[in-house]
PDB file of N, CA and C in Angstrom:
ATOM      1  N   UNK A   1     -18.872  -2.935   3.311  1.00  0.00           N
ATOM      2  CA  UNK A   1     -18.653  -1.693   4.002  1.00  0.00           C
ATOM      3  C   UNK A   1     -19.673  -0.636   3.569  1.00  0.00           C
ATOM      4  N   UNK A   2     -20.227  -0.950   2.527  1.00  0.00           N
ATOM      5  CA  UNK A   2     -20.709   0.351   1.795  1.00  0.00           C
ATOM      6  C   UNK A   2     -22.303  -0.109   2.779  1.00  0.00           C
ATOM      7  N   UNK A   3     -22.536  -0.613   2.532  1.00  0.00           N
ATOM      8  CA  UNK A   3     -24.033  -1.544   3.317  1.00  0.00           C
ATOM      9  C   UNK A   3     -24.022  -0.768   4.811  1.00  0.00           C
ATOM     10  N   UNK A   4     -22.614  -1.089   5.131  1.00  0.00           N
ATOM     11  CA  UNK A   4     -22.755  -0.075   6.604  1.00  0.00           C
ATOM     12  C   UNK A   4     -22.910   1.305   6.605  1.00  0.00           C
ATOM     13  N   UNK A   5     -22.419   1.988   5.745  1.00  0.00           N
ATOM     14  CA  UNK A   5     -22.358   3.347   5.651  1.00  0.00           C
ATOM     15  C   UNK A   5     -23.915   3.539   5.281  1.00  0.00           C
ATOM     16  N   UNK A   6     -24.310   2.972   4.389  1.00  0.00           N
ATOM     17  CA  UNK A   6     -25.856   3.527   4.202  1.00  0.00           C
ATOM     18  C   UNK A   6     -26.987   3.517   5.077  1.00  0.00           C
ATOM     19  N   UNK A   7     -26.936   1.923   6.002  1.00  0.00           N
ATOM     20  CA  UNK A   7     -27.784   1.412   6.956  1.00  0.00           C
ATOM     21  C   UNK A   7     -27.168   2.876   8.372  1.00  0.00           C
ATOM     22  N   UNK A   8     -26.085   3.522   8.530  1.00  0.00           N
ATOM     23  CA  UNK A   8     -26.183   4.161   9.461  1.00  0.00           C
ATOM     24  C   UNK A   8     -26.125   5.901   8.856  1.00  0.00           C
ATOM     25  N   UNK A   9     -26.766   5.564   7.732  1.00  0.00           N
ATOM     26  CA  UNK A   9     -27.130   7.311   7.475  1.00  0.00           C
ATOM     27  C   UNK A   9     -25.875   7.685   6.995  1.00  0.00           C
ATOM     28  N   UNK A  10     -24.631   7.294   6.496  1.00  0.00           N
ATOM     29  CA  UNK A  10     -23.325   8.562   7.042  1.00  0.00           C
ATOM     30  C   UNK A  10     -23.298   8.822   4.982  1.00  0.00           C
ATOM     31  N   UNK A  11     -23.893   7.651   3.841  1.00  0.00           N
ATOM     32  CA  UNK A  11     -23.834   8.073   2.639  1.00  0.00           C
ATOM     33  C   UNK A  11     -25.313   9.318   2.299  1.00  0.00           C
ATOM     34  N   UNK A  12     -25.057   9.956   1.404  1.00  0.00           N
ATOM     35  CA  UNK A  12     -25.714  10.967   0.856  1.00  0.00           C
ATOM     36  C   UNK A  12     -27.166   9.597   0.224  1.00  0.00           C
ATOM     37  N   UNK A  13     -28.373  10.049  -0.045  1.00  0.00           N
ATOM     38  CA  UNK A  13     -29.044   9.514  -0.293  1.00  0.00           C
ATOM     39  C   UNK A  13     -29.295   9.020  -1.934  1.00  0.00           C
ATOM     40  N   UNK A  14     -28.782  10.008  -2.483  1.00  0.00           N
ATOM     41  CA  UNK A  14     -28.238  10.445  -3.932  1.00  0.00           C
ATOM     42  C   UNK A  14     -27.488   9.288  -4.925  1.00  0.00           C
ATOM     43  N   UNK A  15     -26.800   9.210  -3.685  1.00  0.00           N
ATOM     44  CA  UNK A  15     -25.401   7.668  -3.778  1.00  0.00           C
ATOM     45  C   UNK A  15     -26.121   6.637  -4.188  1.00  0.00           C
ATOM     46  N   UNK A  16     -25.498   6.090  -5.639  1.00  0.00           N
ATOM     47  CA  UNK A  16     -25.612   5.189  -5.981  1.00  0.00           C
ATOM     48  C   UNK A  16     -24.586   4.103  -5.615  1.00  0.00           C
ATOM     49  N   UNK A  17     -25.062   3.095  -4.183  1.00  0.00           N
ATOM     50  CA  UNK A  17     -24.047   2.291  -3.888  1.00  0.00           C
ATOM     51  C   UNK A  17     -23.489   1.445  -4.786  1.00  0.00           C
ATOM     52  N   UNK A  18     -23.753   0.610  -5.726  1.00  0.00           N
ATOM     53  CA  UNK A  18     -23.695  -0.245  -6.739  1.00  0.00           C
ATOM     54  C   UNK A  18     -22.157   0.183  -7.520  1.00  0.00           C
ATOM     55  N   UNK A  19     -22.990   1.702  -7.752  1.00  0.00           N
ATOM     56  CA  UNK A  19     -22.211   1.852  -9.267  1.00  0.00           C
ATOM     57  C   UNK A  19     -20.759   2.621  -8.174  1.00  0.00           C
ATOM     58  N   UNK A  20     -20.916   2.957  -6.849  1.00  0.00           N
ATOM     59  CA  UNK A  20     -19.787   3.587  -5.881  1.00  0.00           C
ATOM     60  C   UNK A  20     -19.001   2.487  -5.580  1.00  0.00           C
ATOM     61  N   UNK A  21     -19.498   1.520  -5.349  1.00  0.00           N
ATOM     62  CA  UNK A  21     -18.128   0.182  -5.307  1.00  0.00           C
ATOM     63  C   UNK A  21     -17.596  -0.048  -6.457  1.00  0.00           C
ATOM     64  N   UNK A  22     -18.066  -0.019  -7.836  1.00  0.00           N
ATOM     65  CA  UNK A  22     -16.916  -0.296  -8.752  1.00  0.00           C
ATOM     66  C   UNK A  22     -16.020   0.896  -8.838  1.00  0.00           C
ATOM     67  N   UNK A  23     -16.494   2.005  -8.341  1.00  0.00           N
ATOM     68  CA  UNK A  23     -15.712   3.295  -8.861  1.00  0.00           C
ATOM     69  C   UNK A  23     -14.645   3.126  -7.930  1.00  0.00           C
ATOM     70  N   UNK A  24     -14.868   2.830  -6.595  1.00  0.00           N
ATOM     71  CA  UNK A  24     -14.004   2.692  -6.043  1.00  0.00           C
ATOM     72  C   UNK A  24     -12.669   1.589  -6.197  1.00  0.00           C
ATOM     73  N   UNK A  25     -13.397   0.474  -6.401  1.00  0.00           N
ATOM     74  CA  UNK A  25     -12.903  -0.698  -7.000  1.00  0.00           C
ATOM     75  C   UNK A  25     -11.518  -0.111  -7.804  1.00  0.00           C
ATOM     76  N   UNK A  26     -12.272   0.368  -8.822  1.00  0.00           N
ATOM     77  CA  UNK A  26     -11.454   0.783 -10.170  1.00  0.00           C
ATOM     78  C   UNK A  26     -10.352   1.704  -9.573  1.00  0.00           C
ATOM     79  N   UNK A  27     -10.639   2.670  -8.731  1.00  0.00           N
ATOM     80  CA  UNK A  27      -9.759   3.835  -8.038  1.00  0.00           C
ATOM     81  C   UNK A  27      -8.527   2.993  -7.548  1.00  0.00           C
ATOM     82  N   UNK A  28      -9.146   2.179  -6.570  1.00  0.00           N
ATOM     83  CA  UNK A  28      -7.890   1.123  -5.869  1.00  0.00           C
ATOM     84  C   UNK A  28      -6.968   0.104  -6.815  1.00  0.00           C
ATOM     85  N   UNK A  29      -7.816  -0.236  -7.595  1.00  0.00           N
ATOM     86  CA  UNK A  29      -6.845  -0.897  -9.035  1.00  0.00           C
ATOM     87  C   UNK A  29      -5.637  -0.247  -9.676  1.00  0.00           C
ATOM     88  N   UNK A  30      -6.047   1.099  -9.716  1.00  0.00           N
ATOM     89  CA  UNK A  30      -5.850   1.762 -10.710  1.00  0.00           C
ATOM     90  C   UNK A  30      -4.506   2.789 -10.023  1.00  0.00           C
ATOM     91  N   UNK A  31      -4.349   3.027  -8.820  1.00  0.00           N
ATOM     92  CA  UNK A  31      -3.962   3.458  -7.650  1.00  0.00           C
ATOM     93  C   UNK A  31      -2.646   2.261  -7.209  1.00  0.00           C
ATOM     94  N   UNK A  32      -3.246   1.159  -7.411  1.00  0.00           N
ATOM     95  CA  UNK A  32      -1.823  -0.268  -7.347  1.00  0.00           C
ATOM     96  C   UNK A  32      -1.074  -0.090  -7.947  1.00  0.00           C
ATOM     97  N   UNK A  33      -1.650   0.029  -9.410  1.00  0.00           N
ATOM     98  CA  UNK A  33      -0.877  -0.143 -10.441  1.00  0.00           C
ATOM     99  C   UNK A  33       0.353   0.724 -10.922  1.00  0.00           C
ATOM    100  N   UNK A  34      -0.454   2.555 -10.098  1.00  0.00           N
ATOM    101  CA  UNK A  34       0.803   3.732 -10.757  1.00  0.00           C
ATOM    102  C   UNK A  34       1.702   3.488  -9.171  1.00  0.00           C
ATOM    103  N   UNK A  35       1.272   3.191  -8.294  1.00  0.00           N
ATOM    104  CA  UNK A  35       2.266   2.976  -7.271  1.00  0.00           C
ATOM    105  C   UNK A  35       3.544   1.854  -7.337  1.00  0.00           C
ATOM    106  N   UNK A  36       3.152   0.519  -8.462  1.00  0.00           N
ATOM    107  CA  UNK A  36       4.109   0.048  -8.250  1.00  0.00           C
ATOM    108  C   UNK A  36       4.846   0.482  -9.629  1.00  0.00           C
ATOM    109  N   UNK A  37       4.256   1.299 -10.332  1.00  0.00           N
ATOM    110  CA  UNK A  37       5.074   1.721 -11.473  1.00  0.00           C
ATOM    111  C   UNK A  37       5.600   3.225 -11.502  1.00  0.00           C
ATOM    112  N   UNK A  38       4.887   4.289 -10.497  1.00  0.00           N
ATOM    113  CA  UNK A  38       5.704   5.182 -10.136  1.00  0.00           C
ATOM    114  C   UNK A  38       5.890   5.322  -8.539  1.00  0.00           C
ATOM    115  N   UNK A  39       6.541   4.219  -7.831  1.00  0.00           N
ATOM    116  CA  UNK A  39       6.401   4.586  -6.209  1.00  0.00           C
ATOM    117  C   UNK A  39       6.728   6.182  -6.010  1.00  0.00           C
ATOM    118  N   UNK A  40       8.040   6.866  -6.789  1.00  0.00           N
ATOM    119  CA  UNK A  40       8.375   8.332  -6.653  1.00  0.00           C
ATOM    120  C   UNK A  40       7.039   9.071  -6.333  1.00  0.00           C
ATOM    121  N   UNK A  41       5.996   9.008  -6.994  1.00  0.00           N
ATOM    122  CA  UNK A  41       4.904  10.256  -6.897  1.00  0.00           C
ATOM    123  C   UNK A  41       3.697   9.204  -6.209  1.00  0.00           C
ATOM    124  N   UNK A  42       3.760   8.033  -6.719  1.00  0.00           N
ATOM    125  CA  UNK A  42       2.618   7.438  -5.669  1.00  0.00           C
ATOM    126  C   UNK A  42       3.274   6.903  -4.717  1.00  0.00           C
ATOM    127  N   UNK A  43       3.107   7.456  -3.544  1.00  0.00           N
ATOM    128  CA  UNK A  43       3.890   6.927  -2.351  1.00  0.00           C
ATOM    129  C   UNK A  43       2.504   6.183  -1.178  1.00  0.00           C
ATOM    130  N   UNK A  44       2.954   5.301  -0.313  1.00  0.00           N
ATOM    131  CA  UNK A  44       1.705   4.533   0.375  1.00  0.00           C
ATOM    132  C   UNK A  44       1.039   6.148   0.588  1.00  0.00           C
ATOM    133  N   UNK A  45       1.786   7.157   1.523  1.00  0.00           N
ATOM    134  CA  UNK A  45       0.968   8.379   1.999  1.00  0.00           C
ATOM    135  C   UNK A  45       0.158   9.038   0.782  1.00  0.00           C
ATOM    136  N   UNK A  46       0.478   9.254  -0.404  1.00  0.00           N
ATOM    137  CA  UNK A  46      -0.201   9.816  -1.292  1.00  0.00           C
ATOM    138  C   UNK A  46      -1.312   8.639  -2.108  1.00  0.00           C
ATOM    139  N   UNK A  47      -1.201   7.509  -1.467  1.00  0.00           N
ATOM    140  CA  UNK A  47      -2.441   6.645  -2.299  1.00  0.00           C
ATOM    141  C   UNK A  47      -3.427   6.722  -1.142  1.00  0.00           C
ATOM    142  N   UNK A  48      -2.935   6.805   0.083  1.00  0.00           N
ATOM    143  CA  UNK A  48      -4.105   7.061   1.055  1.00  0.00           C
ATOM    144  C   UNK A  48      -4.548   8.125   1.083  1.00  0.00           C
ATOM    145  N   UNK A  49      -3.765   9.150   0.783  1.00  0.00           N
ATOM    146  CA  UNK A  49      -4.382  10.253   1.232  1.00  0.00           C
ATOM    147  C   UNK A  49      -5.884  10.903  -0.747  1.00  0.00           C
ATOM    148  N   UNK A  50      -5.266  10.090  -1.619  1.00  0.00           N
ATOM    149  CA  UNK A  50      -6.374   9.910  -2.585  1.00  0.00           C
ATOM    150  C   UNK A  50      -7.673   9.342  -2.047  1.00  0.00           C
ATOM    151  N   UNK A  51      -7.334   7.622  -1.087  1.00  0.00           N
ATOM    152  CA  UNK A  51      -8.626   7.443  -1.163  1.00  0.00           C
ATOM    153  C   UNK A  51      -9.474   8.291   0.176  1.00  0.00           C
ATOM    154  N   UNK A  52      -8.912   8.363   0.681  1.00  0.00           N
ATOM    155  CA  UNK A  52      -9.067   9.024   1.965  1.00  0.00           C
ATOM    156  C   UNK A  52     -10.616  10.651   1.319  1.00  0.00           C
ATOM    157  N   UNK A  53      -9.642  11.160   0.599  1.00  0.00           N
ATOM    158  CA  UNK A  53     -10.585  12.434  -0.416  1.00  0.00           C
ATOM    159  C   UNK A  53     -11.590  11.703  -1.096  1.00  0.00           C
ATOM    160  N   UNK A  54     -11.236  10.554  -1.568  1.00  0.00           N
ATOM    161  CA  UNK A  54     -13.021  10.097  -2.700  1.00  0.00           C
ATOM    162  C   UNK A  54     -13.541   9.792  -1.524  1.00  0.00           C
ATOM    163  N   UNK A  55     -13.466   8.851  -0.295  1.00  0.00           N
ATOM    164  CA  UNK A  55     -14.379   8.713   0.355  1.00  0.00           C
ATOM    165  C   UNK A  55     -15.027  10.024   1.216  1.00  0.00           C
ATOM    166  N   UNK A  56     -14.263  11.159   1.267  1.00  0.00           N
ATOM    167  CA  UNK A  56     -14.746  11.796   1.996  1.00  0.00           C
ATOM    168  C   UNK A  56     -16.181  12.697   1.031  1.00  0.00           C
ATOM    169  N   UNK A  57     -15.573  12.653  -0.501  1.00  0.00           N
ATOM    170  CA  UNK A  57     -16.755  13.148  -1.286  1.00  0.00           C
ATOM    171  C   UNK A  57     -17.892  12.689  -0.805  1.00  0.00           C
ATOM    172  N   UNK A  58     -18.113  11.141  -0.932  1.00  0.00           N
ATOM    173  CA  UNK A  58     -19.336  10.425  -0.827  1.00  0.00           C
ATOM    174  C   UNK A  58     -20.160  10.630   0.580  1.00  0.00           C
ATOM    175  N   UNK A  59     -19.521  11.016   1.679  1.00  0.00           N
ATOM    176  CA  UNK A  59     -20.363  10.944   2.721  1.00  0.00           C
ATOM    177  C   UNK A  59     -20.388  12.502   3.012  1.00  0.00           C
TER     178      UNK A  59
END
């Protein structure tokens, strides 16, 4: 996905794709894990709406 975003212009040039997939990686790991251990505050709407904000940083 990230390959697409760059080949059509929409990442910052700045962006280091490499090191932006593990971060993300790690975000979504990390994002599983308090959801199935706090569903109360991580709810599906509040894990999307996290990644939803990092990706919007990057582009």
């Amino acid at each position: 996905m990230s390959e697409i975003l760059v080949l059509q212009g929409i990442l910052s040039d700045s962006i280091n794709v490499q090191l932006e997939i593990s971060r993300l990686s790690a975000l979504i790991d990390g994002l599983f894990i308090h959801a199935l251990l706090r569903p109360d505050v991580y709810s599906p709407e509040k894990v999307k709406e996290v990644i939803c904000y990092h990706l919007e940083t990057i582009i």
